[in-house]
N, C-alpha and C. Protein backbone atom coordinates (compact mmCIF):
# COMPACT_ATOMS: atom_id res chain seq x y z
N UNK A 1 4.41 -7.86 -21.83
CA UNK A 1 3.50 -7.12 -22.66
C UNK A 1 3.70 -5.63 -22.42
N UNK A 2 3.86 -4.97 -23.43
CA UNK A 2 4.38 -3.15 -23.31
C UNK A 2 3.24 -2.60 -23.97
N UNK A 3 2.64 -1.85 -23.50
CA UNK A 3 1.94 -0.51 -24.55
C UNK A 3 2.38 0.82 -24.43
N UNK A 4 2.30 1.35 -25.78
CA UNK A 4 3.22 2.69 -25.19
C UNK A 4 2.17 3.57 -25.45
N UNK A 5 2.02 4.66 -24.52
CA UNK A 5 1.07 5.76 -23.91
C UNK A 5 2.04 6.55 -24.24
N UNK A 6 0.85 7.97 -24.73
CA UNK A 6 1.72 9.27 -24.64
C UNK A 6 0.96 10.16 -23.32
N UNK A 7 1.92 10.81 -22.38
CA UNK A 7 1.21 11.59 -22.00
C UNK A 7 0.02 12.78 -22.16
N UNK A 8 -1.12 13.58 -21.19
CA UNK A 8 -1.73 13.96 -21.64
C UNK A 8 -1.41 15.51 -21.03
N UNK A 9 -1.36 16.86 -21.35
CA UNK A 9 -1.48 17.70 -20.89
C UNK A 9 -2.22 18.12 -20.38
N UNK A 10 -2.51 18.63 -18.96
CA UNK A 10 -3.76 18.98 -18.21
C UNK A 10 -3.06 20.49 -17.28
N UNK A 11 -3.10 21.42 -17.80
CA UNK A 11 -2.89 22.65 -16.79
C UNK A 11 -1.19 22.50 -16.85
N UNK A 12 -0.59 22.98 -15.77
CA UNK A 12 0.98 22.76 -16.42
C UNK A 12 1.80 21.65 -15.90
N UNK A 13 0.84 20.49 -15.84
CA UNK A 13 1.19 18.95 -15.93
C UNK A 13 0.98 18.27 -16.75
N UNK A 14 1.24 16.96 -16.57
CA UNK A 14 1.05 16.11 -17.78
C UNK A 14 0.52 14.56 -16.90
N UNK A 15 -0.27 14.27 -17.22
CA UNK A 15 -1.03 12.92 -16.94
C UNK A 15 -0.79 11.39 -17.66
N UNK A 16 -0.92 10.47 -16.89
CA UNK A 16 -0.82 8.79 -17.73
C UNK A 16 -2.15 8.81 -17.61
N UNK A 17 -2.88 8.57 -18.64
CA UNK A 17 -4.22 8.12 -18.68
C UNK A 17 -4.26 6.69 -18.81
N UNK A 18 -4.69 5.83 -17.96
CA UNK A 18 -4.98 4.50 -17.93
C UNK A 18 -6.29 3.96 -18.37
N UNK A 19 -6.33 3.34 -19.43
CA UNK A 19 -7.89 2.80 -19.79
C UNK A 19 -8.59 1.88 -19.18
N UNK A 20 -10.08 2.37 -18.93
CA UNK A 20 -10.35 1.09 -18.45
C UNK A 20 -9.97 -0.30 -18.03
N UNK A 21 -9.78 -0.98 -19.65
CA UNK A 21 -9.16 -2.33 -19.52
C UNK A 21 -7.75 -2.34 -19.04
N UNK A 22 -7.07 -1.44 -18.61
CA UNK A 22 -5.55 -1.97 -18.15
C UNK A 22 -6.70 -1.73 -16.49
N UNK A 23 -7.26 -0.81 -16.21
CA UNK A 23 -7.59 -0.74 -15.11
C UNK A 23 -8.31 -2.23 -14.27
N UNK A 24 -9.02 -2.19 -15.08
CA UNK A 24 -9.71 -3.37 -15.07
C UNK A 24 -9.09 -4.89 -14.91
N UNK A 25 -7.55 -4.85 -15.82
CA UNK A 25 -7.05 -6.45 -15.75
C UNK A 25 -6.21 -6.04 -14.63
N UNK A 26 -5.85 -4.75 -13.99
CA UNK A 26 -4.98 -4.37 -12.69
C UNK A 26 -6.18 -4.54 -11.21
N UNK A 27 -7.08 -4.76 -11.44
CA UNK A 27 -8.24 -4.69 -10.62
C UNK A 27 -8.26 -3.42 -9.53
N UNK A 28 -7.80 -2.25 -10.25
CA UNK A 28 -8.01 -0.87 -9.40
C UNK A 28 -8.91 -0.05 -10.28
N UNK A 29 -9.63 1.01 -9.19
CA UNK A 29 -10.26 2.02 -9.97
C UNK A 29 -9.84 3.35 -9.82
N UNK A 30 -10.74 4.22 -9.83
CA UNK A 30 -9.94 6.01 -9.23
C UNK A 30 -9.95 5.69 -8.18
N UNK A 31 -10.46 4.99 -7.41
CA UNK A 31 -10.19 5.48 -5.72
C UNK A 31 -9.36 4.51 -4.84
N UNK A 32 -8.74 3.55 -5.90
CA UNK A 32 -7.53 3.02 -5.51
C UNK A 32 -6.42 3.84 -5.17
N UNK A 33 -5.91 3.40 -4.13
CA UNK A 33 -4.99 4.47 -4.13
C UNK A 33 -3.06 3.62 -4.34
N UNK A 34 -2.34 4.39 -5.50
CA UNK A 34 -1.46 3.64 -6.11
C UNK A 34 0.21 4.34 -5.42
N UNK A 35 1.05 3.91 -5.36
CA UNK A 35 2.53 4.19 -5.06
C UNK A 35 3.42 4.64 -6.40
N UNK A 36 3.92 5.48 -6.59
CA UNK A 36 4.84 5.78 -7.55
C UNK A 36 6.02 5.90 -7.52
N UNK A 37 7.07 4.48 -7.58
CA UNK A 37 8.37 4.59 -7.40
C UNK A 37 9.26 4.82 -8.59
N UNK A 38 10.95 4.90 -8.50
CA UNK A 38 11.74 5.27 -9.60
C UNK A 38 12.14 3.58 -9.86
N UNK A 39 11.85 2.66 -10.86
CA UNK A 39 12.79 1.85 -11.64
C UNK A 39 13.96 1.26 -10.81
N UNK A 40 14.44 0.30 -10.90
CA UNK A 40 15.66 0.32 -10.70
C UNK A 40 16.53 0.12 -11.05
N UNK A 41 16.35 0.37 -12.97
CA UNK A 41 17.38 1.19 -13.97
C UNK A 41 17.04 2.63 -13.60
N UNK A 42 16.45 3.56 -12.60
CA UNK A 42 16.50 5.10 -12.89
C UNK A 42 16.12 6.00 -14.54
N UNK A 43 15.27 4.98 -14.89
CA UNK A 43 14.82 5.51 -16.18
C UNK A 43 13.53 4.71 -16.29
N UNK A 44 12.63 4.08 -15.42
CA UNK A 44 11.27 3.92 -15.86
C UNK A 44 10.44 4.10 -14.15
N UNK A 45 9.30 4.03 -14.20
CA UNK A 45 8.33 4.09 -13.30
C UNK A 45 7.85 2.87 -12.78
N UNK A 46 7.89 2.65 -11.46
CA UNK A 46 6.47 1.70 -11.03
C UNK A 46 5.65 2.01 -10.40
N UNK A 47 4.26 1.77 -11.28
CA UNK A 47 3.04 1.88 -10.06
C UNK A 47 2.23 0.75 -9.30
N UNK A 48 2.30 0.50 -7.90
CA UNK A 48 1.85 -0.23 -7.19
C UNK A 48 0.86 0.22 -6.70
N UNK A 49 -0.84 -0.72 -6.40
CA UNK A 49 -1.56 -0.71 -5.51
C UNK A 49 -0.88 -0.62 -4.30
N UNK A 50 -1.72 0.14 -3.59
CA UNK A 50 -0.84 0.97 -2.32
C UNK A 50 -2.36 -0.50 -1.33
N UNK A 51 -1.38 -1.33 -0.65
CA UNK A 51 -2.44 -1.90 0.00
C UNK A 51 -3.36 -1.89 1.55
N UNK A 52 -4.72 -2.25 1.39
CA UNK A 52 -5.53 -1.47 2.40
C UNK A 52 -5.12 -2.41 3.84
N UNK A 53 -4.44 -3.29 4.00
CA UNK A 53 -4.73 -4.76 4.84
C UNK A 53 -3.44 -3.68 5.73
N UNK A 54 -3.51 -3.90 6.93
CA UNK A 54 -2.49 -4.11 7.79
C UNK A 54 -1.22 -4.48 7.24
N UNK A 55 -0.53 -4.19 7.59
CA UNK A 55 0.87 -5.05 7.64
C UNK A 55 1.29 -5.92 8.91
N UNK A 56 2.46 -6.46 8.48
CA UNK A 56 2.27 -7.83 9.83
C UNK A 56 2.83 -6.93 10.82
N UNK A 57 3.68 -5.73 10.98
CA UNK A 57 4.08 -5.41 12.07
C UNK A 57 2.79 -4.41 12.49
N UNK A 58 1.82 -4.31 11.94
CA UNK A 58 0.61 -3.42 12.61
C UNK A 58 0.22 -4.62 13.49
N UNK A 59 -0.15 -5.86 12.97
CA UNK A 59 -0.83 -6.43 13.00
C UNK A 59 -0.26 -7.07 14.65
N UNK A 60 0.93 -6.86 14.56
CA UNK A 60 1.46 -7.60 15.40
C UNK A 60 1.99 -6.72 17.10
N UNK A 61 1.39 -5.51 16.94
CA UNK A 61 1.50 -4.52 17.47
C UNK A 61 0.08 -4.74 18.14
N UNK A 62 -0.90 -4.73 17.16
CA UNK A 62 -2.28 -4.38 17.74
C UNK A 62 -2.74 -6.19 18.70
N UNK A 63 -2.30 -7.26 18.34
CA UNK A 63 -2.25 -8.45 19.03
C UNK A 63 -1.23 -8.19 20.60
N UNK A 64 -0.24 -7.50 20.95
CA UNK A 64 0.58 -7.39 21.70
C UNK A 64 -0.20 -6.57 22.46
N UNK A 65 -0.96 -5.52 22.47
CA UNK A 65 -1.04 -4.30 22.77
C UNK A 65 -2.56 -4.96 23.28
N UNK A 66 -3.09 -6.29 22.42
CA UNK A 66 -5.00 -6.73 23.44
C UNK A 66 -3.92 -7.58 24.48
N UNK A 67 -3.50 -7.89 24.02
CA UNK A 67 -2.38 -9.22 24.74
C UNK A 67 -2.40 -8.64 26.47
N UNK A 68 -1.34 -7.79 26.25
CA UNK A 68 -0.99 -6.81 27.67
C UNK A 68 -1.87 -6.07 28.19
N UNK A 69 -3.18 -6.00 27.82
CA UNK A 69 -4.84 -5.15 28.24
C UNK A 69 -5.27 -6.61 28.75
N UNK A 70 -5.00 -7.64 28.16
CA UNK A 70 -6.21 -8.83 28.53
C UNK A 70 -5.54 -9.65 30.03
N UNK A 71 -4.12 -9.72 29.97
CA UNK A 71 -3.15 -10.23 30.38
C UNK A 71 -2.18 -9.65 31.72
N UNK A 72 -2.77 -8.67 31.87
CA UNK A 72 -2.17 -7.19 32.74
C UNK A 72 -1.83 -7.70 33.73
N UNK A 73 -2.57 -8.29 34.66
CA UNK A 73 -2.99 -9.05 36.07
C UNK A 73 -2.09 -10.23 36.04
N UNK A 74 -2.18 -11.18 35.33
CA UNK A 74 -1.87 -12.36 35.73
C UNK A 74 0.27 -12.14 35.45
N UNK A 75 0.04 -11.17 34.24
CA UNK A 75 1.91 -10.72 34.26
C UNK A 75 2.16 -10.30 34.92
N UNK A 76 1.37 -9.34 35.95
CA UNK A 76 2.13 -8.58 37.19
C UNK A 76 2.37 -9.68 38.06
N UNK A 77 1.45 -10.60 38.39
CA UNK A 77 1.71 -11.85 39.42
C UNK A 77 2.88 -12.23 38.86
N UNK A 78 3.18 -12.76 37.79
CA UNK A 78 4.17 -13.40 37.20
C UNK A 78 5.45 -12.92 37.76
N UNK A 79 5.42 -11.50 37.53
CA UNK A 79 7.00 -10.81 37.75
C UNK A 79 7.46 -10.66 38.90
N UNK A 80 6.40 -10.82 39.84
CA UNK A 80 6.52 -10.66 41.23
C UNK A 80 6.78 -11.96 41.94
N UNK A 81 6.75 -12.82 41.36
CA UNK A 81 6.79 -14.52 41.78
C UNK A 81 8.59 -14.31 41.75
């Protein structure tokens, strides 16, 4: 499904105005915050929800990091055995 938008002039830029309903069936609002990459023909745009969740290597950082706080003691015994 394509709709074609013209840009809007605002000061000495130019804006995509997104309507509601594309906003709406994209489930973002203004304070979503979106990614703007180049195509990968180099002749169109993508915009992605920029997402709020962790990623698995945060995720997997911040599990390692209670891991070795909870675990401190019994690994030092360990290494010393």
């Amino acid at each position: 499904m394509a709709i074609v938008k013209k840009l809007t002039k605002i000061g000495n830029s130019s804006a995509l105005v997104l309507d509601r309903p594309i906003l709406g069936l994209l489930g973002i609002n203004n304070e979503t915050p979106v990614e703007i990459s180049l195509g990968e023909d180099g002749k169109s745009l993508v915009i992605r929800q920029v997402s709020n969740e962790p990623s698995n290597r945060k995720l997997f950082k911040q599990a390692l990091k209670e891991g070795n706080k909870r675990y401190a003691g019994a690994m030092k015994k360990l290494a010393n055995k």
